[in-house]
C-alpha atoms as a PDB file:
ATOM      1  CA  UNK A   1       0.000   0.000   0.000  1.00  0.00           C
ATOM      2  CA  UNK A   2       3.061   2.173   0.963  1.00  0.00           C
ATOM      3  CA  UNK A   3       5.678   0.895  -1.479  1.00  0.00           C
ATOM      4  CA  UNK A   4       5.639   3.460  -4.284  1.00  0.00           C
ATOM      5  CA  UNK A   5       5.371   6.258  -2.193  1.00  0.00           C
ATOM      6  CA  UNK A   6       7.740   5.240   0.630  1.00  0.00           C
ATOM      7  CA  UNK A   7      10.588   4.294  -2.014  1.00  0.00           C
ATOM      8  CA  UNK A   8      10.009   7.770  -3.560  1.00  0.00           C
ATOM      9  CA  UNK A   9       9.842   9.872  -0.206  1.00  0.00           C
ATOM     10  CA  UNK A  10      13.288   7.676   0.739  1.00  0.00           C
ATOM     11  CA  UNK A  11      14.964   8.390  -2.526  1.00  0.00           C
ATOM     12  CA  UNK A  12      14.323  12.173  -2.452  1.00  0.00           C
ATOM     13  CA  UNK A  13      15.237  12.488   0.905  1.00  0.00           C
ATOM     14  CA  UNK A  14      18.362  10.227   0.206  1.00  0.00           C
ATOM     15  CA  UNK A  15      19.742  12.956  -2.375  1.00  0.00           C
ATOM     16  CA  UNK A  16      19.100  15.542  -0.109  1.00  0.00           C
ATOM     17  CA  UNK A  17      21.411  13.566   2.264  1.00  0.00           C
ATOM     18  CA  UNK A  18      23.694  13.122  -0.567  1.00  0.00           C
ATOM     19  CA  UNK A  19      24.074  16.937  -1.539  1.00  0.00           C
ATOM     20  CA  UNK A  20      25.143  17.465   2.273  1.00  0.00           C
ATOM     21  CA  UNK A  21      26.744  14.671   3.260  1.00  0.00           C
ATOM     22  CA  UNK A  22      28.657  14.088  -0.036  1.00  0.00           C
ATOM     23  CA  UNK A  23      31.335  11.881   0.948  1.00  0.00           C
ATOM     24  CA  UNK A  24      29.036   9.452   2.923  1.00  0.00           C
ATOM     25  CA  UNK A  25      28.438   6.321   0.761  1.00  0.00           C
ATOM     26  CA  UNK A  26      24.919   5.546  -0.403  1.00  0.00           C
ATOM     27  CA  UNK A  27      23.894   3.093   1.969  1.00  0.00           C
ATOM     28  CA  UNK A  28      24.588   5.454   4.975  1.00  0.00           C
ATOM     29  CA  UNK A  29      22.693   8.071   3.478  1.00  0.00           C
ATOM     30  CA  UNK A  30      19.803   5.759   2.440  1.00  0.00           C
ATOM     31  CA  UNK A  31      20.064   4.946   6.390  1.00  0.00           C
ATOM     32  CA  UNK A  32      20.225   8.277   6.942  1.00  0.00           C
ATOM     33  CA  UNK A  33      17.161   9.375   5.317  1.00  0.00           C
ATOM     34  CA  UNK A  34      14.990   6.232   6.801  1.00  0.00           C
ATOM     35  CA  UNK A  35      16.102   7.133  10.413  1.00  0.00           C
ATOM     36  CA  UNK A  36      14.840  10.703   9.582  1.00  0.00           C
ATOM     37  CA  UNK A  37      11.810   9.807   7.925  1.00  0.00           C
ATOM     38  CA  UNK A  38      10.924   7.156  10.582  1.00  0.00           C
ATOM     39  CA  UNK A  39      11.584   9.189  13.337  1.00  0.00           C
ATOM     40  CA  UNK A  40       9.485  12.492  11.578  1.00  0.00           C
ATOM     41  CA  UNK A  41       6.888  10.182  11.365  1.00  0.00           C
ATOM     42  CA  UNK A  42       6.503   8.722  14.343  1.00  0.00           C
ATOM     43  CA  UNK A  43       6.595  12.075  16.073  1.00  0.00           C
ATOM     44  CA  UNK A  44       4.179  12.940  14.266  1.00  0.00           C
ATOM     45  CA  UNK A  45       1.614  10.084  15.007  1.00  0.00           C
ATOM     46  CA  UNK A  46       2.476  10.179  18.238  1.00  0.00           C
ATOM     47  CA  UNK A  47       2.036  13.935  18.796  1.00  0.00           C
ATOM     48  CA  UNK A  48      -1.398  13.527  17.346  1.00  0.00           C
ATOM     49  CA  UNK A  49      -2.215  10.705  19.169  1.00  0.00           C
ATOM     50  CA  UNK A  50      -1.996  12.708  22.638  1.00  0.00           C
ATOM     51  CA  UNK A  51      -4.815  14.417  24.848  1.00  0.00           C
ATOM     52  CA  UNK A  52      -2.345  17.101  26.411  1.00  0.00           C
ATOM     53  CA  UNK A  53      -0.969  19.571  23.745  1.00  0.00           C
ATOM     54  CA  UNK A  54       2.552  20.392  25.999  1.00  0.00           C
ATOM     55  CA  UNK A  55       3.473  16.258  25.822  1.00  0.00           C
ATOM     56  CA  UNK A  56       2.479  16.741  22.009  1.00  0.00           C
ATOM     57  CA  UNK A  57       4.489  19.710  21.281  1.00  0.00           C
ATOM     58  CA  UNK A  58       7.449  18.203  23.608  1.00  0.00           C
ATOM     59  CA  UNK A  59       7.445  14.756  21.475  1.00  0.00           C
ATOM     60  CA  UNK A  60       7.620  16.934  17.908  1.00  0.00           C
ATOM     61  CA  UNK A  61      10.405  19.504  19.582  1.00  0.00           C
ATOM     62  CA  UNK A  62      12.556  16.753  20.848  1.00  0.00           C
ATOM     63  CA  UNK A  63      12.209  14.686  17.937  1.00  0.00           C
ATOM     64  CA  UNK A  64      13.576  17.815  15.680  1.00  0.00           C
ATOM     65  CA  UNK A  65      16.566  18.710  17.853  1.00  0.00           C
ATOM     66  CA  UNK A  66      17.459  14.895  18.405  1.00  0.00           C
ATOM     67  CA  UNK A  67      17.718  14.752  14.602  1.00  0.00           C
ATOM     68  CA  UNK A  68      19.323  17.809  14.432  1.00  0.00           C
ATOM     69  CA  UNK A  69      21.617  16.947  17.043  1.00  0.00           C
ATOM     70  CA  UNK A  70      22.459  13.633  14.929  1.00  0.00           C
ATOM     71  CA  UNK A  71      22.905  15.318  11.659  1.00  0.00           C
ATOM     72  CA  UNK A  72      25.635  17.782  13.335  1.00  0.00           C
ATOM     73  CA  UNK A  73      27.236  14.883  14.940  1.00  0.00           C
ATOM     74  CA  UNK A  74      27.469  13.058  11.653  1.00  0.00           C
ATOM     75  CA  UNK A  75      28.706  15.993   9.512  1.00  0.00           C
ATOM     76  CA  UNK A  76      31.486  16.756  12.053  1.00  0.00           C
ATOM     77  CA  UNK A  77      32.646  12.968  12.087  1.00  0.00           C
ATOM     78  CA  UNK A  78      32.666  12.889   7.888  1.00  0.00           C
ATOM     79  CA  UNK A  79      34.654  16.252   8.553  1.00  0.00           C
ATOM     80  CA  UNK A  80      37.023  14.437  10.668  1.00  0.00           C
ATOM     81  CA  UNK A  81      37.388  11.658   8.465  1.00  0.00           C
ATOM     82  CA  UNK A  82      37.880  13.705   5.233  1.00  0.00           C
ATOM     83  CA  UNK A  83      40.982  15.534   7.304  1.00  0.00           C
ATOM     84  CA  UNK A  84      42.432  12.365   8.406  1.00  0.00           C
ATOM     85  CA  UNK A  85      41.993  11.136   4.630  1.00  0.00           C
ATOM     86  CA  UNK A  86      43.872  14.599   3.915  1.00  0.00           C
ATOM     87  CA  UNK A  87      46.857  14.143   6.143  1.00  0.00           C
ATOM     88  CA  UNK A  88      47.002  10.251   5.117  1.00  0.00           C
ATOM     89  CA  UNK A  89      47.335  11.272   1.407  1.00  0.00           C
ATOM     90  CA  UNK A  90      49.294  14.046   2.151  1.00  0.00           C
ATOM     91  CA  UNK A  91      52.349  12.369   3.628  1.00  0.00           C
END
């Protein structure tokens, strides 16, 4: 029921991963994106899914800055990498 438009929303969101993240081979972005999907989505449900609208705004706030949190921690350990690729090829 959600094939076709699940492998479409995961391929889009995988080359947004890849213009960002361009170093990062395709399966971790295609892991990327499903994490990030997955975890929108389930905020989402579950923010709807609530009586009390401070738990509902708390699960779709923490969801965006865990996933924001993620992403920076990612980009700064592909930075890392990319320098220690640098110095390797360097010397």
């Amino acid at each position: 029921m959600y094939d076709e438009g699940t492998a479409e929303v995961l391929s889009l969101s995988a080359a947004t991963v890849e213009r960002s993240w361009a170093s990062a081979r395709a399966r971790d972005r295609r892991a990327r994106a499903i994490l990030a999907i997955s975890a929108m989505l389930g905020a989402i449900n579950l923010s709807r899914g609530v009586s009390d609208p401070n738990l509902s705004r708390e699960i779709l706030q923490r969801t965006r800055d865990e996933l924001i949190s993620l992403n920076k921690s990612a980009k700064a350990h592909l930075a890392l990498d990319a320098s220690r690729a640098g110095v390797r090829h360097g010397s």
